[in-house]
Protein backbone atom coordinates (compact mmCIF):
# COMPACT_ATOMS: atom_id res chain seq x y z
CA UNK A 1 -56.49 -96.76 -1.83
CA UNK A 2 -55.74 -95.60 -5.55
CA UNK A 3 -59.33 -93.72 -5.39
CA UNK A 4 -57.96 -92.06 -2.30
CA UNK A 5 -55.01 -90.48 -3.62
CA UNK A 6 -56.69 -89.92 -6.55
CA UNK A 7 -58.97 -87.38 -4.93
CA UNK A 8 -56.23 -86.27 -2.99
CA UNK A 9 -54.54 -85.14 -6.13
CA UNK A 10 -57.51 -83.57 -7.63
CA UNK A 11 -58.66 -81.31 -4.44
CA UNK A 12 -54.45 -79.68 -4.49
CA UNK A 13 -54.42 -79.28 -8.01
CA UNK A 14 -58.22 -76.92 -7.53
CA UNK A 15 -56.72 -75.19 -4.65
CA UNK A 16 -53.32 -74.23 -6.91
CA UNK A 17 -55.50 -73.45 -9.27
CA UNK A 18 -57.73 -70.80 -7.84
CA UNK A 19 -54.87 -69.42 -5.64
CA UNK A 20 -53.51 -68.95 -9.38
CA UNK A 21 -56.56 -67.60 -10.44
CA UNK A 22 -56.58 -64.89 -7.30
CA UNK A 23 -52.98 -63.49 -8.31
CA UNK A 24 -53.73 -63.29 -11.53
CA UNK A 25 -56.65 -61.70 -10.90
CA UNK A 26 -54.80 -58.86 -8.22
CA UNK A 27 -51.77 -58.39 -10.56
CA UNK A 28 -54.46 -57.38 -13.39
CA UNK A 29 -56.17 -55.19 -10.95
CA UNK A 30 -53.36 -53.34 -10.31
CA UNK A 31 -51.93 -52.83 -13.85
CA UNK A 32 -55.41 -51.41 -15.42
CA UNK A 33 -56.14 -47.88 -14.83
CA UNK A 34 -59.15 -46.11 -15.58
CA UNK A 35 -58.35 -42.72 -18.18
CA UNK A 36 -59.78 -40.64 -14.96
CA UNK A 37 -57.13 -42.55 -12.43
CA UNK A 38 -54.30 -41.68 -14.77
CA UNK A 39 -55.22 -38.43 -16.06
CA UNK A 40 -55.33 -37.47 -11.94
CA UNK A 41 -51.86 -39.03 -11.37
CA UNK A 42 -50.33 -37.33 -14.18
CA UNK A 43 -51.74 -33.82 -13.55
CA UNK A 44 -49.05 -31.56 -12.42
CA UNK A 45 -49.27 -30.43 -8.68
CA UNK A 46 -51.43 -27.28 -7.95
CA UNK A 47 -49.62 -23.77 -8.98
CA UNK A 48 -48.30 -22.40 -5.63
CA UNK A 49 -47.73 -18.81 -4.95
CA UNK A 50 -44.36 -17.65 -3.23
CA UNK A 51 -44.97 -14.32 -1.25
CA UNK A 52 -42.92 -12.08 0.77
CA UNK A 53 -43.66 -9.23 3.15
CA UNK A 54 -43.60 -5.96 2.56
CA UNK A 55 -40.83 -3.84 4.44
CA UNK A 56 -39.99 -0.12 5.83
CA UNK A 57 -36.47 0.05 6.18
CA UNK A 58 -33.22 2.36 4.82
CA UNK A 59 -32.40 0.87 2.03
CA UNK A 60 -28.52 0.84 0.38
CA UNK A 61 -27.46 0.05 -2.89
CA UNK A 62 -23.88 -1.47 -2.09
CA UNK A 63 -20.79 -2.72 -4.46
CA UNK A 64 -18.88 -5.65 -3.07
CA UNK A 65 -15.28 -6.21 -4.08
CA UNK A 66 -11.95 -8.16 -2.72
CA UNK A 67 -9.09 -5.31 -1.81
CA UNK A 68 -5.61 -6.02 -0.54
CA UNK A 69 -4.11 -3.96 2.39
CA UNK A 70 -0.86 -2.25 1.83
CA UNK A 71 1.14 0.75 3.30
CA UNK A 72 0.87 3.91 0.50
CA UNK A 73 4.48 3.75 -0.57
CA UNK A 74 7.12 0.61 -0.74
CA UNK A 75 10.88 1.20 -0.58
CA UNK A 76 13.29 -1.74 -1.88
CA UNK A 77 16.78 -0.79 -0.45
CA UNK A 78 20.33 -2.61 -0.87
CA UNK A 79 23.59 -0.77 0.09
CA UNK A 80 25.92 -0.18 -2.20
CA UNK A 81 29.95 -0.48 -1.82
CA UNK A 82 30.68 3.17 -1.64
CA UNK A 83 33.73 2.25 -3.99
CA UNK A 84 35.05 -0.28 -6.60
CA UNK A 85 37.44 -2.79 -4.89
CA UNK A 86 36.18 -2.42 -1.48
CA UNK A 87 35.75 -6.21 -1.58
CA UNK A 88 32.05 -8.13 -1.31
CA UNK A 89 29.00 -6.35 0.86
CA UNK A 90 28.40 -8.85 3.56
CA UNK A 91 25.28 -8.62 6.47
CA UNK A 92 27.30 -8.38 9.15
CA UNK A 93 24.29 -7.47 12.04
CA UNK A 94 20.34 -7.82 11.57
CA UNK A 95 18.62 -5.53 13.62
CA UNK A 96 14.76 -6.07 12.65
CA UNK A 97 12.96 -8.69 11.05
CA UNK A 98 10.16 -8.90 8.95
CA UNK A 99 6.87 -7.51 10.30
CA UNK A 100 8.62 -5.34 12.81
CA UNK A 101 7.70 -1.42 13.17
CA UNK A 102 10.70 1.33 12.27
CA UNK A 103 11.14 4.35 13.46
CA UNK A 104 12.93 7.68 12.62
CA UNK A 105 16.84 7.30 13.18
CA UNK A 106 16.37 3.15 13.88
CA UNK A 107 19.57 1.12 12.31
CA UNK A 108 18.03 -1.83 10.29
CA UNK A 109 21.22 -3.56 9.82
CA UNK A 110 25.04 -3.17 9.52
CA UNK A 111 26.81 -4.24 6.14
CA UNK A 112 30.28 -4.58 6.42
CA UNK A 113 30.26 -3.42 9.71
CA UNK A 114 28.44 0.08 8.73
CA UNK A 115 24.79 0.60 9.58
CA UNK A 116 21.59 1.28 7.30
CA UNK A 117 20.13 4.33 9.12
CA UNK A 118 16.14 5.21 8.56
CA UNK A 119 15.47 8.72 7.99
CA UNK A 120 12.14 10.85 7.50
CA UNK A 121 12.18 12.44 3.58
CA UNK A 122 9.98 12.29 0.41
CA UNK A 123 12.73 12.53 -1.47
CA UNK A 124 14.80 9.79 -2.55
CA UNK A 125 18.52 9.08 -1.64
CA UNK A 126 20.07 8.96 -4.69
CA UNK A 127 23.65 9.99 -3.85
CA UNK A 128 26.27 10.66 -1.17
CA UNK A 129 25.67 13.95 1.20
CA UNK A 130 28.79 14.99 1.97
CA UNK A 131 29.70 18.88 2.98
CA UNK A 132 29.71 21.62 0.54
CA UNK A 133 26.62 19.62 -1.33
CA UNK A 134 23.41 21.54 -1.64
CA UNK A 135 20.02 20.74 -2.43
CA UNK A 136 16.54 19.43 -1.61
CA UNK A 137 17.98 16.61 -0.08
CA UNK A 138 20.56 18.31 2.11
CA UNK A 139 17.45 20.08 3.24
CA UNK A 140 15.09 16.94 3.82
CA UNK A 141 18.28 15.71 5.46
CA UNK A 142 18.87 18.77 8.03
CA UNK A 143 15.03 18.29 8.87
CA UNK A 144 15.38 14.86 9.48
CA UNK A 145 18.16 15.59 11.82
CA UNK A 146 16.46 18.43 13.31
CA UNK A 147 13.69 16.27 14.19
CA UNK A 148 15.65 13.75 16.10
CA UNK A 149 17.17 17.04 17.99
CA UNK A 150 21.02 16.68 16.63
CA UNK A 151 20.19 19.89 14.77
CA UNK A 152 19.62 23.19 15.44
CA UNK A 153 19.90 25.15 12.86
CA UNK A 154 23.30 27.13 11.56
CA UNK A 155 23.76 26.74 7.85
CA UNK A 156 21.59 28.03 5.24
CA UNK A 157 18.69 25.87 4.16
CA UNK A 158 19.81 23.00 1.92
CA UNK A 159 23.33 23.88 2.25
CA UNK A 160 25.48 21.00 4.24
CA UNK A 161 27.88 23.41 6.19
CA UNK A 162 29.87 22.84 9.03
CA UNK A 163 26.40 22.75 11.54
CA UNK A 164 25.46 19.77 9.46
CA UNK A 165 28.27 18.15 9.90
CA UNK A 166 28.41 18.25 13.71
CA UNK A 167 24.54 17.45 13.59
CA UNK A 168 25.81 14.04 11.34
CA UNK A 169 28.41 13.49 14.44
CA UNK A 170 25.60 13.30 16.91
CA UNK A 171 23.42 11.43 14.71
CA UNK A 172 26.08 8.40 14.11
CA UNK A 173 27.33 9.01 18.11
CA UNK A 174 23.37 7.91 18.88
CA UNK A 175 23.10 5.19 16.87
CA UNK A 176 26.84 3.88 18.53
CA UNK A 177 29.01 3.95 15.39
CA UNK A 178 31.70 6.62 14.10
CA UNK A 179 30.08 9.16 11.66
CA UNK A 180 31.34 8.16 7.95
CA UNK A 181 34.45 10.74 6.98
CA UNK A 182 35.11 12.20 3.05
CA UNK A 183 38.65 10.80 4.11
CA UNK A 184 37.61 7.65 5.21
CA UNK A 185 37.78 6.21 8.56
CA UNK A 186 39.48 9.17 11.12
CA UNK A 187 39.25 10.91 8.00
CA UNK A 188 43.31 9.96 7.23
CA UNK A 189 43.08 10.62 3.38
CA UNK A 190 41.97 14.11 3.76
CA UNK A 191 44.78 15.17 6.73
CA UNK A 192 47.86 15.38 3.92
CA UNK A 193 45.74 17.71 1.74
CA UNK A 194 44.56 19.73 4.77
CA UNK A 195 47.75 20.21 6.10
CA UNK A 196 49.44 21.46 3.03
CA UNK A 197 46.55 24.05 2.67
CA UNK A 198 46.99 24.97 6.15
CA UNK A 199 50.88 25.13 5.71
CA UNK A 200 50.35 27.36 2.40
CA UNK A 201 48.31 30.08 4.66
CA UNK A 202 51.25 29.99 7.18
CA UNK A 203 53.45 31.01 5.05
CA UNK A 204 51.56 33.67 3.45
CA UNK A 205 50.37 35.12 6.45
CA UNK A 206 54.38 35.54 7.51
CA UNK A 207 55.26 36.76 4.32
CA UNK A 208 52.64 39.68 5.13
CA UNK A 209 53.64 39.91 8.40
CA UNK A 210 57.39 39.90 7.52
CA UNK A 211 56.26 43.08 4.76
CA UNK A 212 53.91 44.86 7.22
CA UNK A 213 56.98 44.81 10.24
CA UNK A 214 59.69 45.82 7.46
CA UNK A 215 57.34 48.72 6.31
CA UNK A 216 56.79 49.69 9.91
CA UNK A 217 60.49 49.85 11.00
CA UNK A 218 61.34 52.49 7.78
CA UNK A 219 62.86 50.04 5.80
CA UNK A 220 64.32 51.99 2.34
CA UNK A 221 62.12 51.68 -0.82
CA UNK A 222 64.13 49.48 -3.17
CA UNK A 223 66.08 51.58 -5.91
CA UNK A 224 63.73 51.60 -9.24
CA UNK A 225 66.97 51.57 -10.72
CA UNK A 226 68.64 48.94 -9.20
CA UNK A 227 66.67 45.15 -9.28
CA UNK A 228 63.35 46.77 -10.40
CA UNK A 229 61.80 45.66 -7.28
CA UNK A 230 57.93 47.10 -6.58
CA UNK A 231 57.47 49.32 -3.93
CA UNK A 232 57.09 47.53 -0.15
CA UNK A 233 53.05 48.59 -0.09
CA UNK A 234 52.95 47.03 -3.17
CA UNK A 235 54.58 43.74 -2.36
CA UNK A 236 52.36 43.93 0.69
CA UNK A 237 49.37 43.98 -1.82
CA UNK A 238 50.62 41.19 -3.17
CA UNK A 239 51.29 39.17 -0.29
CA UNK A 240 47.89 39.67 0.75
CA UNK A 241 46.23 38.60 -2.22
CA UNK A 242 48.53 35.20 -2.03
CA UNK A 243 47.41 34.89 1.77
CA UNK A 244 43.43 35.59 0.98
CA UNK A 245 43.94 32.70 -1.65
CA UNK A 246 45.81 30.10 0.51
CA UNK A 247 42.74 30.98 3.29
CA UNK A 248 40.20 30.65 0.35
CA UNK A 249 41.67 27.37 -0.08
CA UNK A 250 42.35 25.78 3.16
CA UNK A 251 38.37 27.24 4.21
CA UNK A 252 36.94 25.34 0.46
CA UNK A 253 38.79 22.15 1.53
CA UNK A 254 37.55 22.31 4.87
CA UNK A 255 33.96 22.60 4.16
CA UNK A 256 34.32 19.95 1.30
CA UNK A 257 35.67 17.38 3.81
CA UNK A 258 34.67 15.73 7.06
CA UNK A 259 31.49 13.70 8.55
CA UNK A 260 28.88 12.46 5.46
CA UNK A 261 25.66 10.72 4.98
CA UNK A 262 26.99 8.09 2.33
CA UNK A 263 24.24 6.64 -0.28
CA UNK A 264 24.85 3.08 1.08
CA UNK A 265 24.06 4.34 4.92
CA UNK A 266 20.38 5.99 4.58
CA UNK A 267 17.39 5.41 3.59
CA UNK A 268 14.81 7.60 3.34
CA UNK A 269 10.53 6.87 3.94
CA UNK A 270 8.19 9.37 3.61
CA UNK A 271 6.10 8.53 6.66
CA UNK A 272 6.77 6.92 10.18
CA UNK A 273 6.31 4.01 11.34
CA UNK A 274 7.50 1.98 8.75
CA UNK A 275 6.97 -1.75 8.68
CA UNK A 276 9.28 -4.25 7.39
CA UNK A 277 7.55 -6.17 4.80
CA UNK A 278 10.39 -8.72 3.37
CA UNK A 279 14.11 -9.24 4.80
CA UNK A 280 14.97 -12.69 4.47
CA UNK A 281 19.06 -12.17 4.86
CA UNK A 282 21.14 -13.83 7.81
CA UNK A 283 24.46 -12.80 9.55
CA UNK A 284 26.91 -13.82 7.19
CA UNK A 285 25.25 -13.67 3.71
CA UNK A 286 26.09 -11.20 1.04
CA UNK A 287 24.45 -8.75 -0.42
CA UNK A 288 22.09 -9.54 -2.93
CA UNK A 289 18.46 -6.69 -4.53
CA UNK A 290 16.57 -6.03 -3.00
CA UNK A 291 18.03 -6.60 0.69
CA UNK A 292 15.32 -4.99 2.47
CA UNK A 293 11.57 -3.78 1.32
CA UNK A 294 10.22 -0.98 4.15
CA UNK A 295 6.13 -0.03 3.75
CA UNK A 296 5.60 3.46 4.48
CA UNK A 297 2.94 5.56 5.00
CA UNK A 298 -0.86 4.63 6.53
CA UNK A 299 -2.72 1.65 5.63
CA UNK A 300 -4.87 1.90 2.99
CA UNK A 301 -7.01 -0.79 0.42
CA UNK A 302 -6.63 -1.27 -2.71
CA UNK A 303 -8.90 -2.97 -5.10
CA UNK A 304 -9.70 -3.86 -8.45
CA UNK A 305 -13.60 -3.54 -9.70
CA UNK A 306 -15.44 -4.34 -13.01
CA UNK A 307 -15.72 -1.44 -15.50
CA UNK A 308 -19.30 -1.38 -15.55
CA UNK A 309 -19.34 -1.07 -12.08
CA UNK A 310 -18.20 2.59 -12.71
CA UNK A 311 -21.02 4.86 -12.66
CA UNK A 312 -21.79 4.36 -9.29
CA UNK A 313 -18.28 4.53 -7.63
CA UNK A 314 -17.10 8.31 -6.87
CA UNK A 315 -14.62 9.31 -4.20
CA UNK A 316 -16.37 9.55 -0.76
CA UNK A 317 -18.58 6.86 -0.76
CA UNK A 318 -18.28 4.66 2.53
CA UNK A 319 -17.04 1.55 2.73
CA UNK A 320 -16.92 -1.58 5.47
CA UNK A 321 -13.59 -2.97 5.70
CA UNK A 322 -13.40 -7.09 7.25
CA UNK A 323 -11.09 -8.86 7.31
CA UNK A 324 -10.45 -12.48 7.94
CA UNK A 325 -9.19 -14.03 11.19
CA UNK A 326 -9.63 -10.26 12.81
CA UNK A 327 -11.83 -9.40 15.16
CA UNK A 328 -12.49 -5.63 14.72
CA UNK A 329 -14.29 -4.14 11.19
CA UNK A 330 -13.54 -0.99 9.76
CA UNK A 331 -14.68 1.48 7.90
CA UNK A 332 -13.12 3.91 5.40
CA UNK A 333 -13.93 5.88 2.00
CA UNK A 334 -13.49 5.95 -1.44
CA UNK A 335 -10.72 8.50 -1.77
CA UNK A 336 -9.71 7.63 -5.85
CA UNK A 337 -11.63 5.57 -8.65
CA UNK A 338 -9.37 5.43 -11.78
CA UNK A 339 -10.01 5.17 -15.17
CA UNK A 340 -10.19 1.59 -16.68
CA UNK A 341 -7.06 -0.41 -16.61
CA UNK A 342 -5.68 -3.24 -18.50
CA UNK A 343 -1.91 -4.78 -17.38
CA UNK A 344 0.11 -5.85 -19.88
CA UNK A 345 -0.80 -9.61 -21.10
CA UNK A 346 0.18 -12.14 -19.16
CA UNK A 347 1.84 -15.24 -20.91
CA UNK A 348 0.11 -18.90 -20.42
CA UNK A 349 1.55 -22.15 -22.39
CA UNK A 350 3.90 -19.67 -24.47
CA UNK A 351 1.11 -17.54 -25.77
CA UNK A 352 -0.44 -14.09 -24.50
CA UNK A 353 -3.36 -14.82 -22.09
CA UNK A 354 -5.96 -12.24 -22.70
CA UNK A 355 -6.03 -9.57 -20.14
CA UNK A 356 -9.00 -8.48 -18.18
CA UNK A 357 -9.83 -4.97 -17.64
CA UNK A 358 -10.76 -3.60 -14.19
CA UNK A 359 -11.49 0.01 -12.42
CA UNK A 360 -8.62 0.52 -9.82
CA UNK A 361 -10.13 2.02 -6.58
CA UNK A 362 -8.17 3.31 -3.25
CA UNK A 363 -9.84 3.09 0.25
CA UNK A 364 -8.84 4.73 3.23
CA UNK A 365 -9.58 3.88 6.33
CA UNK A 366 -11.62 6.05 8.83
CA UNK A 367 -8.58 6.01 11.50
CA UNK A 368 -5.31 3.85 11.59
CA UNK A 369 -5.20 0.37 10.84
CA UNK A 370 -3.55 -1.49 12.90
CA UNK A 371 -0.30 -3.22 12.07
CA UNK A 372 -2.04 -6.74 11.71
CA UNK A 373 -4.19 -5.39 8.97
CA UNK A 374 -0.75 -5.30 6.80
CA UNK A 375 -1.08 -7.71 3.51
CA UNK A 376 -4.16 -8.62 4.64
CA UNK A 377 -7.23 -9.79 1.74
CA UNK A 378 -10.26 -7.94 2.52
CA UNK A 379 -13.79 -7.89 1.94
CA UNK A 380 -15.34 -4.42 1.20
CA UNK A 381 -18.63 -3.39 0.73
CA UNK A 382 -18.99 -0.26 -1.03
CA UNK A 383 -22.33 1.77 0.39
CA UNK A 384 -22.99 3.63 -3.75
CA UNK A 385 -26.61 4.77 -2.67
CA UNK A 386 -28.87 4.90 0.16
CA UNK A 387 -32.46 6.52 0.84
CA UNK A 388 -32.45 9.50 2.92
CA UNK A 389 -34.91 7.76 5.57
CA UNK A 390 -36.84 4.74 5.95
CA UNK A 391 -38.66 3.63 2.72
CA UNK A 392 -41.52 0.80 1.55
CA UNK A 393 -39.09 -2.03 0.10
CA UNK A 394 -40.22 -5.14 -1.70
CA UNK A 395 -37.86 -8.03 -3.59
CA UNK A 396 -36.95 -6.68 -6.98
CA UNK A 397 -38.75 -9.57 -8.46
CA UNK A 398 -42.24 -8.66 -6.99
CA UNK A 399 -42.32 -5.04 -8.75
CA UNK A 400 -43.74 -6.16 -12.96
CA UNK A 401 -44.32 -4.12 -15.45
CA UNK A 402 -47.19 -3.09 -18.14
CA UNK A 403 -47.25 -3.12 -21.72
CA UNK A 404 -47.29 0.75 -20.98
CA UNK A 405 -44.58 0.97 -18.91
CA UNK A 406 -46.70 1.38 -15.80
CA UNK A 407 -45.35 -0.95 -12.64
CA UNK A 408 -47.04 -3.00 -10.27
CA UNK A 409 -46.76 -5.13 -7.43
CA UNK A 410 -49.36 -7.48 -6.47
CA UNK A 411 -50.71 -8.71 -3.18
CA UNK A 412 -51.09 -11.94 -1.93
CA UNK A 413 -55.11 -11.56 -1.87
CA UNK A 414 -54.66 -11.15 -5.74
CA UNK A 415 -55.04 -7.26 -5.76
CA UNK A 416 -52.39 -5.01 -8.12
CA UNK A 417 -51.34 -1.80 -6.34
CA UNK A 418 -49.56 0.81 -8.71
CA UNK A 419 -46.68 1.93 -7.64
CA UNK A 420 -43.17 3.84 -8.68
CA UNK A 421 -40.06 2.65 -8.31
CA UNK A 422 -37.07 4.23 -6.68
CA UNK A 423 -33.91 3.22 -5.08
CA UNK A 424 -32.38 -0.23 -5.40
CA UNK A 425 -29.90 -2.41 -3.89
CA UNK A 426 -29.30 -5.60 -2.90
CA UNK A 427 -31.73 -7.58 -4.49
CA UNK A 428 -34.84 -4.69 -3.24
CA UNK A 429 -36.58 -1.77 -4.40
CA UNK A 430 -37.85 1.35 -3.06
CA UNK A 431 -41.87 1.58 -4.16
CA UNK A 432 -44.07 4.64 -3.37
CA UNK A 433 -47.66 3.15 -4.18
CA UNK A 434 -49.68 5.49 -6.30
CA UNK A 435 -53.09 5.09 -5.07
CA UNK A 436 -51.99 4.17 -1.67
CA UNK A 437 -53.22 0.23 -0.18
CA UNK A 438 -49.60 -1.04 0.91
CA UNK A 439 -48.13 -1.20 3.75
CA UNK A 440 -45.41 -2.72 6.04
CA UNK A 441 -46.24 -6.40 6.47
CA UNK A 442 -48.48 -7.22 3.29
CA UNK A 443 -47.64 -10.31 1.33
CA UNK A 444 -46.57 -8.97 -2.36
CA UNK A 445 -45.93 -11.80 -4.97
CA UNK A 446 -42.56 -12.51 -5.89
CA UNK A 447 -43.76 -15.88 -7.92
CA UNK A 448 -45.54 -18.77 -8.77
């Protein structure tokens, strides 16, 4: 039995032994290379060529930019107490809110119970109108009321006379309030003044009356000896001169008092519709700048572009106009390119942040914008050049160039055409081939 397991032992330990031998044998194998076998791994892959076709298209040369709808002109208005000591300027009725469209003669709210009253004008309200005043705003302000039809005309041009003021009546009867008074409300501080001017002609125009009956009845001279009393035709002269003042008077106080546009009542836009583009007050709050900010004017874009972006940018070139989350595109043109702009420094971490400079640029749209189109951030794309027809085009990076300065493109078959380069834009160039050989479709070299 001991011989048995002897053997036993023996033929297990050969078997281990070559099955050791065999990995061994594979592992080595595998970890030897010949130089050949890793000279071929190593090699780097085959060159490839990257190709793309030739093309016959119009070809643009185009500027892209961010731009930022806004209305061409932006009015900030809060009313004003027309007096000290009139007590706090409170909202007292909201009649629009933000977004919403104005028109000529709309009330935008009532402060203190008196209403804010939009009016068509360039100019700027910058003080009461009251009668008697004159000026280019009395003017803009008897157009504005002719074109709402409470005016037709009656005083001279710029002068607020007593048509104006019946114009103002109508104006303030449409809009439901009582027009604003130089006396205050029913015009009470003016009627004590007005009467006495009115009394003082009364009793100048009986005094001449009294004289004129006295003369016409053959009343006596008076004795040049006795009181030294003038003669009755001159006392009449007199008399007269006292009455023609008193009228003068009464007539100047008249047309100095009555209906009146104050400062805190109008406001004046230079185009209609306007849009409301910030109100945030309530019912109830006070007054506080600015109450109200109105846009006026079209729609237009505004943008800011890199300076050496300027010699291609003139007014008239056309522009596309998107915008997100709308629909519709539009287009527009280049109607102002300034000069190049730096703002002031901005301040970052208590020090002045280095400004960056920048070309501003204006684009107006082909036809109105639509209201939604307000505040908006737009992308434009600014068409600076384009071929008059359809041209060969190839990638930019297919066209190389000699030691000589001639230019080439080549072909995917390995042949190098001549040719001159023209127009580019948008990552392609124009190329009229000198000798001919290219056309739409070939495979020209781009690289490899």
């Amino acid at each position: 039995m001991p011989d048995v397991r002897g053997r036993r032992r023996a033929v297990v330990a050969a078997v281990l032994g070559s099955t050791l031998l065999s990995t061994a044998g594979l592992i080595g194998s595998t970890a030897v290379k010949s130089p050949a076998q890793i000279a071929a791994e190593t090699r780097p892959p085959d060159p490839s060529v990257l190709t793309a076709p030739v093309e016959r298209r119009v070809l643009t040369q185009t500027v892209t930019a961010r731009g930022t709808v806004a209305a061409s002109a932006t009015v900030e208005v809060t009313p004003v107490a027309a007096a000290a000591g009139t007590g706090a300027q409170v909202v007292t009725a909201v009649r629009v809110a933000r977004g919403a469209t104005v028109e000529p003669g709309d009330v935008l709210l009532e402060v203190s119970g008196r209403p804010l009253i939009a009016l068509p004008g360039t100019v700027p309200a910058y003080r009461d109108l009251r009668p008697g005043a004159a000026g280019d705003d009395v003017r803009q302000l008897q157009e504005a009321l002719r074109t709402l039809g409470h005016y037709a005309g009656g005083d001279r041009a710029g002068r607020f006379g007593p048509a104006t003021k019946a114009a103002v009546r109508k104006l303030y009867a449409a809009v439901g309030h009582e027009a604003a008074d130089t006396g205050g409300p029913g015009g009470v501080a003016d009627q004590e003044a007005l009467f006495a001017a009115q009394d003082a002609v009364d009793v100048a125009q009986r005094a001449v009356d009294t004289m004129v009956r006295r003369i016409a009845e053959g009343h006596p001279e008076p004795s040049t000896a006795g009181a030294g009393e003038e003669p009755l035709s001159v006392q009449l002269a007199y008399l007269r001169k006292t009455l023609t003042r008193a009228q003068q008077a009464y007539a100047d106080l008249v047309a100095r008092t009555g209906p009146m546009m104050p400062l805190a009542e109008l406001v004046f836009l230079p185009s209609f519709p306007a849009r409301v583009s910030q109100f945030s007050a309530a019912v109830g709050d006070q007054v506080k700048a600015p109450l109200i900010t109105l846009s006026a004017g079209a729609l237009r874009v505004t943008a800011r572009l890199r300076p050496d972006q300027a010699p291609v940018l003139k007014p008239g070139l056309r522009v596309e106009i998107a915008g997100e989350g709308i629909a519709a595109a539009a287009t527009g043109t280049v109607t102002a390119v300034g000069g190049v702009t730096t703002d002031a420094p901005a301040e970052s971490q208590g020090q002045a942040a280095p400004a960056t400079p920048y070309l501003p640029v204006v684009v107006t749209p082909a036809g109105p914008l639509d209201a939604q189109w307000a505040g908006r951030d737009v992308r434009l794309v600014i068409v600076a050049a384009q071929t008059a027809g359809e041209v060969l085009v190839v990638p930019l990076s297919a066209v190389s160039s000699a030691a000589d300065g001639t230019t080439s493109v080549s072909t995917v078959d390995g042949a190098r055409i001549p040719v001159t380069p023209g127009l580019s834009g948008d990552g392609f160039v124009e190329v009229v081939p000198r000798e001919g050989g290219l056309e739409p479709g070939d495979r020209v070299v781009v690289g490899r």
